[in-house]
N, C-alpha and C. Protein backbone atom coordinates (compact mmCIF):
# COMPACT_ATOMS: atom_id res chain seq x y z
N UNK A 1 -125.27 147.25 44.36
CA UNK A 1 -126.17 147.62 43.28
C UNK A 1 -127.07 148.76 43.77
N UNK A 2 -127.33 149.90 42.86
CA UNK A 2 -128.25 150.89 43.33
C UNK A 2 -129.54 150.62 42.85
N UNK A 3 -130.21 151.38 43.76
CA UNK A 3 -131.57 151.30 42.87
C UNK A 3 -132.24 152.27 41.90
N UNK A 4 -133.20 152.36 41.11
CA UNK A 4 -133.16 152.87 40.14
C UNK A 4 -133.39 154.68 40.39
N UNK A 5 -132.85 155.75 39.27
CA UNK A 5 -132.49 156.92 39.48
C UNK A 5 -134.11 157.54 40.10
N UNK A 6 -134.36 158.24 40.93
CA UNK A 6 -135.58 159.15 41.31
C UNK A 6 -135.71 160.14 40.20
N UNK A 7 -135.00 160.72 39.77
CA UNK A 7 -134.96 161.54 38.78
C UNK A 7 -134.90 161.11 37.20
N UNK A 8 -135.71 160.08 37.10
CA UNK A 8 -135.68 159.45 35.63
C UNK A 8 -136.48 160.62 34.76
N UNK A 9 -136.04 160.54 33.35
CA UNK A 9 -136.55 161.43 32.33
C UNK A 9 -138.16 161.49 32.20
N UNK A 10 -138.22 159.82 31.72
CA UNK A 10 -139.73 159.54 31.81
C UNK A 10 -140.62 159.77 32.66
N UNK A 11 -140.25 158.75 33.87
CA UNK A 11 -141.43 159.04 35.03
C UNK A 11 -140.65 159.31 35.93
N UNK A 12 -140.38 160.65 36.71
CA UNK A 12 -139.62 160.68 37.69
C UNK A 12 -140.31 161.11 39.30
N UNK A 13 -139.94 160.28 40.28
CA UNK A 13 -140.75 160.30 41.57
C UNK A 13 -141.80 161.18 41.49
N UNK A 14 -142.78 161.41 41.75
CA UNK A 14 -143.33 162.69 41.93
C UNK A 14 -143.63 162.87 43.51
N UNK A 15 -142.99 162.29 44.09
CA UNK A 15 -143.04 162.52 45.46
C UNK A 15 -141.06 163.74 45.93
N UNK A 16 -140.22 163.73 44.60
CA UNK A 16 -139.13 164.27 45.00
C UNK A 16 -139.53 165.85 45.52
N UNK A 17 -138.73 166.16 45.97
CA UNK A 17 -138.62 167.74 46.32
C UNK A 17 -137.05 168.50 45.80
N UNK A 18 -136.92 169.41 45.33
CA UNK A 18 -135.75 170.07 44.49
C UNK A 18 -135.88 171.88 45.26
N UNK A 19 -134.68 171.67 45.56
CA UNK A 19 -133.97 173.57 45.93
C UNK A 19 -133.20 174.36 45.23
N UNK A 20 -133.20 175.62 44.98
CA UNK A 20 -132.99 176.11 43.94
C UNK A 20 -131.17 176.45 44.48
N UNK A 21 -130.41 176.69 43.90
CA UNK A 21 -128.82 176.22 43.93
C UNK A 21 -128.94 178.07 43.82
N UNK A 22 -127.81 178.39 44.14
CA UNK A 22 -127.25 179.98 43.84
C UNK A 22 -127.42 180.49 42.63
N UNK A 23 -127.04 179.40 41.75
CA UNK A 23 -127.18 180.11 40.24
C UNK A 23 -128.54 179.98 40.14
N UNK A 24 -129.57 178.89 40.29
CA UNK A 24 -130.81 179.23 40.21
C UNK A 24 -131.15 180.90 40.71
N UNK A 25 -130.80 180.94 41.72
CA UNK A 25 -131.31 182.77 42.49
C UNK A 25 -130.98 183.55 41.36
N UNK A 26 -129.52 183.49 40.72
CA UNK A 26 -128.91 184.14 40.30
C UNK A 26 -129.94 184.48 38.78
N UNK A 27 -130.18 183.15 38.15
CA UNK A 27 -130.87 183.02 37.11
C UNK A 27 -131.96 183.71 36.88
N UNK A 28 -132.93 183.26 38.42
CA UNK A 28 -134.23 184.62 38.46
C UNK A 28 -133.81 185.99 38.40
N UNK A 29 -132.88 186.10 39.24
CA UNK A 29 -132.81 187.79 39.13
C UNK A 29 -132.12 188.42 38.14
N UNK A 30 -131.77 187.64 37.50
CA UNK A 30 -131.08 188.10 35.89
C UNK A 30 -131.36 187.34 34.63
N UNK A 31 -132.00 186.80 34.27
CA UNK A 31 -132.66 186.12 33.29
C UNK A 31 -131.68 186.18 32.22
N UNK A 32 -131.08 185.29 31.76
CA UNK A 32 -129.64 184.74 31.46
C UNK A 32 -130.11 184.22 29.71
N UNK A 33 -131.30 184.16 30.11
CA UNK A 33 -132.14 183.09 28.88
C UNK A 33 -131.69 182.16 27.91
N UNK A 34 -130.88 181.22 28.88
CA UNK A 34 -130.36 179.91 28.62
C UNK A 34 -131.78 179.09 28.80
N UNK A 35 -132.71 179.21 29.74
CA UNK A 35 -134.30 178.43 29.58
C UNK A 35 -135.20 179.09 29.27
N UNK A 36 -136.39 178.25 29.35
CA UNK A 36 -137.52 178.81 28.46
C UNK A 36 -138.53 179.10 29.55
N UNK A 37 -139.53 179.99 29.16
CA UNK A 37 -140.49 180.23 30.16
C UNK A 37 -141.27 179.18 31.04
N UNK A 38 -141.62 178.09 30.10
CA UNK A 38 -142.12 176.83 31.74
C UNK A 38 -140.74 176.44 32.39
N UNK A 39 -139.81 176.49 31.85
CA UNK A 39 -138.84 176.23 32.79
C UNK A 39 -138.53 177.52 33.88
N UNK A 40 -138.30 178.35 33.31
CA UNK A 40 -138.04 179.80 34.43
C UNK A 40 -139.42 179.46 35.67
N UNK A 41 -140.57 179.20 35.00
CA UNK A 41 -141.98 178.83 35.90
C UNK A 41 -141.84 178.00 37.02
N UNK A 42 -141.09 177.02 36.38
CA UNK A 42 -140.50 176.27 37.88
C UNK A 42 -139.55 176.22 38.35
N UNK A 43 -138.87 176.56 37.88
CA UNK A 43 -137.78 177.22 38.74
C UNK A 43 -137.59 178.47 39.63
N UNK A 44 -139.13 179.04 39.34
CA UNK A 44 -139.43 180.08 40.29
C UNK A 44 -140.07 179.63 41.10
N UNK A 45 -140.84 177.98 41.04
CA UNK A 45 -141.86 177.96 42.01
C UNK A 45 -141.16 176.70 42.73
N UNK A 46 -140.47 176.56 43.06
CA UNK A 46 -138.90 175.53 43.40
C UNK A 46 -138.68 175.88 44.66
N UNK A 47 -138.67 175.83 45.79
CA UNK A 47 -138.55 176.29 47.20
C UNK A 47 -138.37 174.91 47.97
N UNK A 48 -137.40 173.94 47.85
CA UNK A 48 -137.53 173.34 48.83
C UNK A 48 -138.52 172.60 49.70
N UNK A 49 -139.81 172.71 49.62
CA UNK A 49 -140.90 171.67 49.96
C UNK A 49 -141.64 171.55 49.12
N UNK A 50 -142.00 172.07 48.21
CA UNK A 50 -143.40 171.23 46.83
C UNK A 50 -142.77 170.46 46.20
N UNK A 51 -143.46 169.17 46.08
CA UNK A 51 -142.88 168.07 45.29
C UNK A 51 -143.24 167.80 44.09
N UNK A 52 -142.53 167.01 43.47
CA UNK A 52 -142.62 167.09 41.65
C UNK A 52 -143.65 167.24 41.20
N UNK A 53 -144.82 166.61 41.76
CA UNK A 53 -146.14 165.85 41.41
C UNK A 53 -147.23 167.64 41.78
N UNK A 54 -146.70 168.92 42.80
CA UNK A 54 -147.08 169.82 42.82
C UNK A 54 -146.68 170.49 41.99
N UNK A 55 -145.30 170.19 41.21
CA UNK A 55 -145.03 171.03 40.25
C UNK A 55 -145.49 171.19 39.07
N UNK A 56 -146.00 170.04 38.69
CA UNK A 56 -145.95 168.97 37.50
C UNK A 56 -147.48 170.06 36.80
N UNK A 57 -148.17 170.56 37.47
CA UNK A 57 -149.36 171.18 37.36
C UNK A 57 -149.29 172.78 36.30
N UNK A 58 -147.91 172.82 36.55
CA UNK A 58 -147.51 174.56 36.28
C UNK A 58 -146.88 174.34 34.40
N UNK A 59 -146.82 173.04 34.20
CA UNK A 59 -145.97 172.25 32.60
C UNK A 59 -147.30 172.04 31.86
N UNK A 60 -147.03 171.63 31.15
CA UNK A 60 -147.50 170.48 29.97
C UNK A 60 -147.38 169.17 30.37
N UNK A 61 -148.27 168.54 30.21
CA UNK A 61 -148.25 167.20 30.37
C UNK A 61 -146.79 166.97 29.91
N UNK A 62 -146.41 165.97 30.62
CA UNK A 62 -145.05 165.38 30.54
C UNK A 62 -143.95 165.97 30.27
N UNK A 63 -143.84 167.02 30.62
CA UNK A 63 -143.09 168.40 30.42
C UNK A 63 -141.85 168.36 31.19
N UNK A 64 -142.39 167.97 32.64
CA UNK A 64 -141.80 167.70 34.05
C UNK A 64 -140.82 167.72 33.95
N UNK A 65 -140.53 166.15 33.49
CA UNK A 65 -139.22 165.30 33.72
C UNK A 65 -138.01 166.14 32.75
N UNK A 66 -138.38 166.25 31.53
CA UNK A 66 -137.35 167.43 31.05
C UNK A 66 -137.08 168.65 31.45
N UNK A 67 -138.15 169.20 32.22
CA UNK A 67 -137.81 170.56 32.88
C UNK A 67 -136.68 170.15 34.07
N UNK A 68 -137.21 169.64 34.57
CA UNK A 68 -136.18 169.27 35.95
C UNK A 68 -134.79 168.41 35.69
N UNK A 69 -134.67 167.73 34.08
CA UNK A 69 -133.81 167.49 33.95
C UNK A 69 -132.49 168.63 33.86
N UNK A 70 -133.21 169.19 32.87
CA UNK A 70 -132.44 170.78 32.16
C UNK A 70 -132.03 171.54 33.44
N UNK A 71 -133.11 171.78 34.51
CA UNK A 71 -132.55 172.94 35.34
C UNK A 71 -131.39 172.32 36.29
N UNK A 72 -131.38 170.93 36.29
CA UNK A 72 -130.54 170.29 37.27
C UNK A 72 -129.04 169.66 36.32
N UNK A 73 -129.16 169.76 35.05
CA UNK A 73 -127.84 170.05 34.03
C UNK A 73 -127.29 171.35 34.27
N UNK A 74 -128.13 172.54 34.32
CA UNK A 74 -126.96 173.41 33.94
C UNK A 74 -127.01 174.07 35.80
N UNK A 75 -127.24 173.11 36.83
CA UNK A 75 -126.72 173.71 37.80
C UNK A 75 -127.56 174.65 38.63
N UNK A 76 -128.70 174.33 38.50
CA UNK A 76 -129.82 175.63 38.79
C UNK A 76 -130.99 175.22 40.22
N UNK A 77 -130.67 173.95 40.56
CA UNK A 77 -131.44 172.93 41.56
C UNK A 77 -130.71 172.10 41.49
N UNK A 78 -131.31 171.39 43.03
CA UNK A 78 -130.26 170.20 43.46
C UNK A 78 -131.48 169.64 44.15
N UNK A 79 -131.15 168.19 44.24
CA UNK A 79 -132.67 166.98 44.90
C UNK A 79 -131.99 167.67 46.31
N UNK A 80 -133.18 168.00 47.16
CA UNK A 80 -133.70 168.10 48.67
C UNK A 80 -133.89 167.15 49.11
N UNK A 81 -134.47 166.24 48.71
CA UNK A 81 -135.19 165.01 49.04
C UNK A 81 -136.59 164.15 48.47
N UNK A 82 -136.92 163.77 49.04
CA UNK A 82 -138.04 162.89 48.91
C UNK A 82 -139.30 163.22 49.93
N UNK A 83 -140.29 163.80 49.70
CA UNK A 83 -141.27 163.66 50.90
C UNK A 83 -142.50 162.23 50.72
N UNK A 84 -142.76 162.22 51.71
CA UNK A 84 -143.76 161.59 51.94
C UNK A 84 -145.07 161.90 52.32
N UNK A 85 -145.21 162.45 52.54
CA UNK A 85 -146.38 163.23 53.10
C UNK A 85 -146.66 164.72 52.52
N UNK A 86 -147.42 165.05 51.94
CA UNK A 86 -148.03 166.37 51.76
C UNK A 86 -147.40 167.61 52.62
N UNK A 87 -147.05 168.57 52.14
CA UNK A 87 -146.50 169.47 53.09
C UNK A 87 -148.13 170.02 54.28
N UNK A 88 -147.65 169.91 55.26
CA UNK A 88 -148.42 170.30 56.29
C UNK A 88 -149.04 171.55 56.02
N UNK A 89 -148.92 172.21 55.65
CA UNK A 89 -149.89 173.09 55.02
C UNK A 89 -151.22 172.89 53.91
N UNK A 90 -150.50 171.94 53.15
CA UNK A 90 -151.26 172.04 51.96
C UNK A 90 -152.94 171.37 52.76
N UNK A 91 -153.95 171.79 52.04
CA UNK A 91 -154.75 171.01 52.09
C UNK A 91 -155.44 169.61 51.57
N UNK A 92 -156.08 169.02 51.98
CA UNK A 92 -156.24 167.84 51.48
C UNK A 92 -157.08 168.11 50.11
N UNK A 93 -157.07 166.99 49.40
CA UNK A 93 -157.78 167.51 47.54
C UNK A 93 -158.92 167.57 48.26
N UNK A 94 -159.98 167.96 47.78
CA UNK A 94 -161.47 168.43 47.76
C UNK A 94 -161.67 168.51 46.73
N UNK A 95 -162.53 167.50 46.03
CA UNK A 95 -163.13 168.00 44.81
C UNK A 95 -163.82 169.02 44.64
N UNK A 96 -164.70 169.51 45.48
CA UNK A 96 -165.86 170.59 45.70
C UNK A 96 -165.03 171.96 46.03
N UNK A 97 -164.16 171.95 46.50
CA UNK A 97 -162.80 173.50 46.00
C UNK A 97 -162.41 173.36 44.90
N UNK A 98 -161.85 172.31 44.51
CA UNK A 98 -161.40 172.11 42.63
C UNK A 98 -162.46 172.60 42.26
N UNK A 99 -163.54 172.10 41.93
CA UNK A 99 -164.79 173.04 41.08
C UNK A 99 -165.27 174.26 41.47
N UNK A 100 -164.62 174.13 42.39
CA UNK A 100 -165.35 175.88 42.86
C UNK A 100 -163.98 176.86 42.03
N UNK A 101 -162.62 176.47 42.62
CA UNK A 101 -161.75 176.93 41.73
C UNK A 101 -161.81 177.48 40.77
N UNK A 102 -162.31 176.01 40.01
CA UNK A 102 -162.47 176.16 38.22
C UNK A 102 -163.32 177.20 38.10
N UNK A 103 -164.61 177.05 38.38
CA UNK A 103 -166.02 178.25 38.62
C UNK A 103 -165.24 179.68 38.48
N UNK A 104 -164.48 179.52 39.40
CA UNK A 104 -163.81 181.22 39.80
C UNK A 104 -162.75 181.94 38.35
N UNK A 105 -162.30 180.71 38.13
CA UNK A 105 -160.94 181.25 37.05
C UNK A 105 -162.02 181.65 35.80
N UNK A 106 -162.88 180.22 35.40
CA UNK A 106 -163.47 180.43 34.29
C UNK A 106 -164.18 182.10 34.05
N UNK A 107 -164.76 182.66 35.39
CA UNK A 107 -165.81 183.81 35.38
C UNK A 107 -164.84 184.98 35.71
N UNK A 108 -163.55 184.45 36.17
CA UNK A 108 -162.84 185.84 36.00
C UNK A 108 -162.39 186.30 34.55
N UNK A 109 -161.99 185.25 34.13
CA UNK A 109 -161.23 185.28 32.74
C UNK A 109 -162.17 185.35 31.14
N UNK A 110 -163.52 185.12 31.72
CA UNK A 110 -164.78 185.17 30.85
C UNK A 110 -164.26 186.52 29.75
N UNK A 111 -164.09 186.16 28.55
CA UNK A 111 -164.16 187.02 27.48
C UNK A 111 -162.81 188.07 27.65
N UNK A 112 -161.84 187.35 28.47
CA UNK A 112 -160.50 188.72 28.54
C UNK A 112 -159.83 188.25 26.98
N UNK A 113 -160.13 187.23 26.62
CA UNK A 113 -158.89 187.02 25.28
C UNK A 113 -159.93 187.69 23.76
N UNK A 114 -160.90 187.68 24.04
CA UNK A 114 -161.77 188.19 22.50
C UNK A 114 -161.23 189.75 23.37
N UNK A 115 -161.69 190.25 24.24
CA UNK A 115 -161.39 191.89 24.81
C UNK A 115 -159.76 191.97 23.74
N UNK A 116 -158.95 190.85 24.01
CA UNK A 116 -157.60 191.77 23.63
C UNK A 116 -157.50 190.91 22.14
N UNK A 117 -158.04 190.19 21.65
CA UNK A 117 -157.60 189.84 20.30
C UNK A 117 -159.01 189.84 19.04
N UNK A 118 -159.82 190.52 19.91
CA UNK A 118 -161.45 190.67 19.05
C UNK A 118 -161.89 188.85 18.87
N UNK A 119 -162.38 189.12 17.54
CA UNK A 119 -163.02 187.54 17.24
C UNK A 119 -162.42 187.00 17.41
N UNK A 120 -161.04 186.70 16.86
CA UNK A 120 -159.74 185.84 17.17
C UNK A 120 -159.59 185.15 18.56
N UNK A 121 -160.02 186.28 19.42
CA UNK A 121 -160.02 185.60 20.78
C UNK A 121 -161.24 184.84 21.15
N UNK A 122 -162.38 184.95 20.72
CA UNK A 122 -163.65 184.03 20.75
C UNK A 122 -163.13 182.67 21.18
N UNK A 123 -162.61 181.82 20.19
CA UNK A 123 -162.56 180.33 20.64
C UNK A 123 -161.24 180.52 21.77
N UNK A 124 -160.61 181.20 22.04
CA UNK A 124 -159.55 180.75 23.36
C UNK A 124 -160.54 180.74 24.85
N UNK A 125 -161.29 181.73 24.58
CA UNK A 125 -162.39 181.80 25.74
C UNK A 125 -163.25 180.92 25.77
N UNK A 126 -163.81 180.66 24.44
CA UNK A 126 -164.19 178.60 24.71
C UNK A 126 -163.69 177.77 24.86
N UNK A 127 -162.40 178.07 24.46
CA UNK A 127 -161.75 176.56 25.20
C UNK A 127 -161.68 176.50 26.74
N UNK A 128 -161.49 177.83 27.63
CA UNK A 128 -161.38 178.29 28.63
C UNK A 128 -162.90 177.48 29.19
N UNK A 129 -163.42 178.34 28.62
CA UNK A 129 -164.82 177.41 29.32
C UNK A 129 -165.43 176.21 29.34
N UNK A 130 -164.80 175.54 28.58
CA UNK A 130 -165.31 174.23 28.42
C UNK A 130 -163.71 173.08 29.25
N UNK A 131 -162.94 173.97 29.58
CA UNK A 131 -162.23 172.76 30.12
C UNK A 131 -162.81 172.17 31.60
N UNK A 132 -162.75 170.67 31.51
CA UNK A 132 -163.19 170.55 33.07
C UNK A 132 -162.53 169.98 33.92
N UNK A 133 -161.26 170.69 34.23
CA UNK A 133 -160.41 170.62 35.26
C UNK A 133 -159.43 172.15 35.35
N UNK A 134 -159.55 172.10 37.13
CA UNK A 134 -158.58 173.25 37.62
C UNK A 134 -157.22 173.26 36.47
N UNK A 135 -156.37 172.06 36.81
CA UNK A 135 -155.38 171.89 35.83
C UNK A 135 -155.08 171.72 34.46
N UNK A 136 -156.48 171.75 33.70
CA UNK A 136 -156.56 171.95 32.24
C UNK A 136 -156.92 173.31 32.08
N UNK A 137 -157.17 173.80 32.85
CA UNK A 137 -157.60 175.65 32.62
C UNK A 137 -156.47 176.63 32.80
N UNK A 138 -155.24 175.83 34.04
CA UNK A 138 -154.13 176.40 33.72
C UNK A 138 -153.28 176.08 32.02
N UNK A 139 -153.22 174.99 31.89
CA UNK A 139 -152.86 174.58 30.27
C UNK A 139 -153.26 175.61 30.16
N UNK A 140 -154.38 175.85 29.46
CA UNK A 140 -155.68 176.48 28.07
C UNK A 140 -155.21 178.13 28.58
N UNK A 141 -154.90 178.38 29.47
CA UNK A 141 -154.42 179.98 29.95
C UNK A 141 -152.78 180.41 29.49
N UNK A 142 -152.46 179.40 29.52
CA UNK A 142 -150.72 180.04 29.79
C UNK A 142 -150.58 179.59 27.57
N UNK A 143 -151.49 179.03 27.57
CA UNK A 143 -151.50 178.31 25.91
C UNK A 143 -152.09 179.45 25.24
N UNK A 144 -153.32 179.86 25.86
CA UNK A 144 -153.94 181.31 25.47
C UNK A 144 -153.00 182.62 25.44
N UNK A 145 -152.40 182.92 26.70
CA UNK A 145 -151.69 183.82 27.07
C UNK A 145 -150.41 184.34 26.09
N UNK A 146 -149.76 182.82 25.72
CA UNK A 146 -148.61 182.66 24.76
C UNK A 146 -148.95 183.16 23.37
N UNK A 147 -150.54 183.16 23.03
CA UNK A 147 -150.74 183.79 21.62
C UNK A 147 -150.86 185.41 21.86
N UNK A 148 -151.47 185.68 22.58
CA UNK A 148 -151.52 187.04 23.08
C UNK A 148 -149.89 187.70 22.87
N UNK A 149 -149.21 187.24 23.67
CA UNK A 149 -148.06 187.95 23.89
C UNK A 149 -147.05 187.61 22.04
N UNK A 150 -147.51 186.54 21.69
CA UNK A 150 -147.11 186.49 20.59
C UNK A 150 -147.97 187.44 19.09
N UNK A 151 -149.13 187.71 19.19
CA UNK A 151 -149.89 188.47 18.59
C UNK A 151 -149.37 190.64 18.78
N UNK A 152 -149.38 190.58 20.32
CA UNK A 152 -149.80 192.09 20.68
C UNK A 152 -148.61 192.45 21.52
N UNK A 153 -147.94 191.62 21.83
CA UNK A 153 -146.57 191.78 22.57
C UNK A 153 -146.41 191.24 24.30
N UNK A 154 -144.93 191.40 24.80
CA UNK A 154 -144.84 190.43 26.05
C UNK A 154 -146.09 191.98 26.97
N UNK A 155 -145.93 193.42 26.77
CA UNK A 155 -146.51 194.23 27.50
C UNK A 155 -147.92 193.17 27.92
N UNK A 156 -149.10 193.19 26.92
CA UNK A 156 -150.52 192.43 26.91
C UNK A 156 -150.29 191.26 27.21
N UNK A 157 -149.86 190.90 27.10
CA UNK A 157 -149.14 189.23 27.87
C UNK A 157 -149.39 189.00 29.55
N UNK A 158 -148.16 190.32 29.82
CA UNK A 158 -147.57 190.42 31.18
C UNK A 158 -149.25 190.91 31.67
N UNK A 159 -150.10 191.66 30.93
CA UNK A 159 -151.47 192.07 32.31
C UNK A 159 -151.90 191.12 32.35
N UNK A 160 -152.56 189.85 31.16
CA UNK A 160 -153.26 189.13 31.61
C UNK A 160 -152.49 187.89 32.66
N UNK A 161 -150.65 187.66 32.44
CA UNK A 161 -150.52 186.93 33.31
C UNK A 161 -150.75 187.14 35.09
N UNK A 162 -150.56 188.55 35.46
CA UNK A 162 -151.73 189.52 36.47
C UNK A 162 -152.51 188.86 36.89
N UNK A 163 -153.58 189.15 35.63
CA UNK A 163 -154.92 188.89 36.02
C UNK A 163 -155.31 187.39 35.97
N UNK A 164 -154.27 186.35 35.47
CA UNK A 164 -154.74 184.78 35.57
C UNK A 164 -154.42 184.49 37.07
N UNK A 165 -153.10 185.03 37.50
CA UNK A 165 -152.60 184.60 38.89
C UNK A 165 -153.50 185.41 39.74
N UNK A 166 -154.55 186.02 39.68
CA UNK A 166 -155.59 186.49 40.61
C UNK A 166 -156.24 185.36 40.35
N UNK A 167 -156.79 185.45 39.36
CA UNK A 167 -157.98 183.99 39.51
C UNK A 167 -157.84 182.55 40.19
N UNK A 168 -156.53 182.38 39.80
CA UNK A 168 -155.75 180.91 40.26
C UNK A 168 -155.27 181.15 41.69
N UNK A 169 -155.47 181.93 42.23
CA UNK A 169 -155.04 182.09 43.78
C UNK A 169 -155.64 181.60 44.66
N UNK A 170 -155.40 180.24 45.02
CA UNK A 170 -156.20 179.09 45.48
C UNK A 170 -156.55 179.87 47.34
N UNK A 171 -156.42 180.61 47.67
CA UNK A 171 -156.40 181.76 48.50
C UNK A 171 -157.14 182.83 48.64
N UNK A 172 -157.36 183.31 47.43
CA UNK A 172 -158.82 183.91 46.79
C UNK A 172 -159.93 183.35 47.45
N UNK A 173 -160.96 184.07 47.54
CA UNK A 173 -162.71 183.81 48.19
C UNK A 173 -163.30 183.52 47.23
């Protein structure tokens, strides 16, 4: 008897780790657009040591388990394994970097969506500011971002996605 799948739809390990297969490479460097942009998202950020539960941050709530289902149907990742432990790099959570984080994204991004959509953009920049988590500010950005590029085109899209991955650069001062 086995035990139950790591890769379940619903809740799947979030301790797994997934590598991107040839056609995955292939997929980035030619955009085939058989998937959708949070999927291309992780499947770009797919390297063999971040585990589900690091990925899981870059989706929609509960997004995950279908993303990783889809990219591992049509052949695009394969399970690495299972970690246990945090990759040796990463740092340990700190709440007091999470808020400093947040601090940083919120004041970079202060008023860029009214700049490119006038009043219209007013409440995306409040929602921006009022979220209170690192990982709800990515949501409220890539959710923001998606009207932009749907309003003014992928060009205005593509600067502010630029200028969000400056702010979010947990690497940044």
């Amino acid at each position: 008897m086995t035990g139950p799948d790591p890769v379940d739809r619903q809740s799947p390990d979030p301790r797994l780790v997934f590598a991107k297969s040839r056609l995955g490479q292939d997929e980035i460097a030619h955009r085939s657009n058989r998937i959708t942009g949070s999927e291309r998202r992780i499947l770009i950020l797919i390297d063999g040591r971040r585990r589900l539960v690091d990925l899981a941050a870059y989706v929609r709530g509960g997004e995950i388990g279908p993303v990783i289902e889809k990219l591992l149907s049509f052949g695009l990742v394969s399970l690495s394994g299972i970690a246990e432990q945090p990759p040796p790099n990463e740092p340990p959570d700190d709440p007091g970097r999470r808020r400093a984080r947040l601090a940083r994204v919120q004041s970079m991004l202060a008023g860029v969506f009214e700049a490119e959509l006038g009043a219209a953009g007013r409440p995306l920049d409040e929602a921006l500011a009022q979220c209170p988590a690192i990982e709800r500010a990515g949501l409220v950005v890539r959710a923001n971002i998606d009207v932009v590029g749907a309003r003014l085109g992928k060009a205005r899209a593509d600067r502010l996605i630029a200028l969000s991955r400056q702010a979010f650069d947990p690497d940044a001062a």
